[in-house]
Structures are given as structure tokens and as C-alpha cells.
C-alpha atoms as a PDB file:
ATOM      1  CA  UNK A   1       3.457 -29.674   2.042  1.00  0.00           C
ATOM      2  CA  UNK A   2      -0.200 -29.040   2.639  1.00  0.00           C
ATOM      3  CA  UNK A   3      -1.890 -26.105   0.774  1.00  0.00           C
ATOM      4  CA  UNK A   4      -2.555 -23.308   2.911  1.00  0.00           C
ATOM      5  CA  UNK A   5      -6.447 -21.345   2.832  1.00  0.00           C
ATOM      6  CA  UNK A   6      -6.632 -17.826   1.090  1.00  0.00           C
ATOM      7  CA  UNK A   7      -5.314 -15.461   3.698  1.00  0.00           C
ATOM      8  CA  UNK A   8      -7.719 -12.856   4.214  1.00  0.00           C
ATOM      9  CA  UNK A   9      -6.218  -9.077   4.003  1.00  0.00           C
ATOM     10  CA  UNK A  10      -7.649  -7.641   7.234  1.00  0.00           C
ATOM     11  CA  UNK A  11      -5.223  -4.310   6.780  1.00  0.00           C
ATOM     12  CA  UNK A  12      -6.977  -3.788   3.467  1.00  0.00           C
ATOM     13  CA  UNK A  13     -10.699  -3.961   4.356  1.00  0.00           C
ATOM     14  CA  UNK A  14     -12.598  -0.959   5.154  1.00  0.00           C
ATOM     15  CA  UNK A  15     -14.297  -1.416   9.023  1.00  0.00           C
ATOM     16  CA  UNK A  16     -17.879  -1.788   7.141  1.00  0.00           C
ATOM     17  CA  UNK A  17     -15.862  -4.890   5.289  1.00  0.00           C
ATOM     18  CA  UNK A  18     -14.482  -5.980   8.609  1.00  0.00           C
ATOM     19  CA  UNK A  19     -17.800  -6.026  10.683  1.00  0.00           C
ATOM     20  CA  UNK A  20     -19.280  -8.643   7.882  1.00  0.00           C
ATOM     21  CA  UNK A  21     -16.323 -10.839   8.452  1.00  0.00           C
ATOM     22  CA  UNK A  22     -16.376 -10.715  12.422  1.00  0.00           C
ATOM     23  CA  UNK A  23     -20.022 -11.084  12.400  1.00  0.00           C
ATOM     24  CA  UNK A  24     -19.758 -14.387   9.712  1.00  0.00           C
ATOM     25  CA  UNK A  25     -16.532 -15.926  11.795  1.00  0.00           C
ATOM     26  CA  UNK A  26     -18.858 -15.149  15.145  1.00  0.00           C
ATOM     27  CA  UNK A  27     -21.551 -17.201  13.559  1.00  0.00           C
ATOM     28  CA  UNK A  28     -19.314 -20.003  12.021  1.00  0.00           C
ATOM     29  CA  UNK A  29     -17.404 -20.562  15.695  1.00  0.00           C
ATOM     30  CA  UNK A  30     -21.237 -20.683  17.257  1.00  0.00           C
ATOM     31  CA  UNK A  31     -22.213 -23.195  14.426  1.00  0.00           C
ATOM     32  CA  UNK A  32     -18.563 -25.339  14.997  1.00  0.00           C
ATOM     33  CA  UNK A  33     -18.834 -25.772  19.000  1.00  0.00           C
ATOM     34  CA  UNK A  34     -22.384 -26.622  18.459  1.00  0.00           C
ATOM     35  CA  UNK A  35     -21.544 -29.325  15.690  1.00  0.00           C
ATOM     36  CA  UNK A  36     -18.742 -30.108  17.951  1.00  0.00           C
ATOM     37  CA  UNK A  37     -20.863 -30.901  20.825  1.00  0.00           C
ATOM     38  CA  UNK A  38     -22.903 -33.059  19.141  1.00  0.00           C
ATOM     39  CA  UNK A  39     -20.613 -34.700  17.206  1.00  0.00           C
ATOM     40  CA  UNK A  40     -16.669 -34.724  17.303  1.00  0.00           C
ATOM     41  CA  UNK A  41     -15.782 -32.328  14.295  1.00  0.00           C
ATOM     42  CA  UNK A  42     -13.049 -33.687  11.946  1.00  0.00           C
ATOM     43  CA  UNK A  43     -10.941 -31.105  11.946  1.00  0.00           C
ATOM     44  CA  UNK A  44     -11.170 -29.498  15.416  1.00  0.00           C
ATOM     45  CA  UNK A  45      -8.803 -27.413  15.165  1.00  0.00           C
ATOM     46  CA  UNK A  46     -10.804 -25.367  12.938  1.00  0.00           C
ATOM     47  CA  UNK A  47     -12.487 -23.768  16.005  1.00  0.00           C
ATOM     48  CA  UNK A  48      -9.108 -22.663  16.899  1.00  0.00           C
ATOM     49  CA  UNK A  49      -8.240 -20.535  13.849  1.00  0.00           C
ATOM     50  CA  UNK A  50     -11.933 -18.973  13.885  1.00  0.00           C
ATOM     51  CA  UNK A  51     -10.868 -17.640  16.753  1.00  0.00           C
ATOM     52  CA  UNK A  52      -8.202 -15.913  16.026  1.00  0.00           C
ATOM     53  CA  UNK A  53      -9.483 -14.741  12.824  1.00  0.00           C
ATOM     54  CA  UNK A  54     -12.072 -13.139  15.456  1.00  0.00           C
ATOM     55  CA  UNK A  55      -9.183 -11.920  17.821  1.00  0.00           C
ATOM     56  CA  UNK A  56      -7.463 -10.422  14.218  1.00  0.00           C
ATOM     57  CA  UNK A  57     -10.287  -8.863  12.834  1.00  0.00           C
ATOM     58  CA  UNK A  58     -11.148  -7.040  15.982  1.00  0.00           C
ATOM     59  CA  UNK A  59      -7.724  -5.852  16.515  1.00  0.00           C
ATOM     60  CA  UNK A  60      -8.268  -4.489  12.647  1.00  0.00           C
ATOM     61  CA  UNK A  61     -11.404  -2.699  13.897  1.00  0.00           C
ATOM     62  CA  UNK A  62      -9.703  -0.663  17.374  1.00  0.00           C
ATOM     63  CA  UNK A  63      -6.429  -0.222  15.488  1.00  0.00           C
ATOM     64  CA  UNK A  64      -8.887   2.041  12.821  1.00  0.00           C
ATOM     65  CA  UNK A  65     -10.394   3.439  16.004  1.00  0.00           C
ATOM     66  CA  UNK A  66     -13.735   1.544  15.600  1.00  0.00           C
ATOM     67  CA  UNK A  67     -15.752  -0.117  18.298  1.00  0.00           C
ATOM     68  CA  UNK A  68     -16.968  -3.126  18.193  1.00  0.00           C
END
């Protein structure tokens, strides 16, 4: 069974906590389709679940009543 990554605790973070991490996935999915443009990544499915650690940690940030 493969070994799943540290889950990060979105509900736990305060919104300072989750602006760092949306601002650090934004920049990691940037750096991914470029590195996938120029070169086929080998795991491409990694741009996927930036993504919806994006999607998750913005839902975090309106559920606490926070804009983006």
C-alpha cells in the first residue's frame, strides 16, 4: 500500500496560517505547469492535488469569513 503525504490540518490553521499555504501551493502549481510544459513531469498528477489543496484552503479561508 503506498504511504500517503502528511495531511495538512486546514480546520486548525489560523487564516494568517492559511494565506502562507495558498500563496506557497499558488506558487508551486505556477512552478509545476511551467516544468510541465517544458518537460513532461513524472508525477503529473501532482498538479492535480495542488489544486485542490488550493480549492481546500480557500474554502478554509470564506468558511472563517475571510476574503481572499
Amino acid at each position: 500500500m503506498a504511504k500517503k503525504k502528511e495531511e495538512i490540518k486546514f480546520s486548525e490553521l489560523t487564516t494568517d496560517e492559511l494565506r502562507v499555504k495558498l500563496r506557497e501551493n499558488q506558487e508551486k502549481l505556477f512552478q509545476l505547469k511551467f516544468q510541465n510544459t517544458t518537460a513532461p513531469l513524472k508525477n503529473p498528477r501532482e498538479i492535480r492535488t495542488t489544486r485542490r489543496t488550493i480549492a481546500r484552503a480557500l474554502t478554509f479561508l470564506r468558511q472563517k469569513g475571510v476574503s481572499a
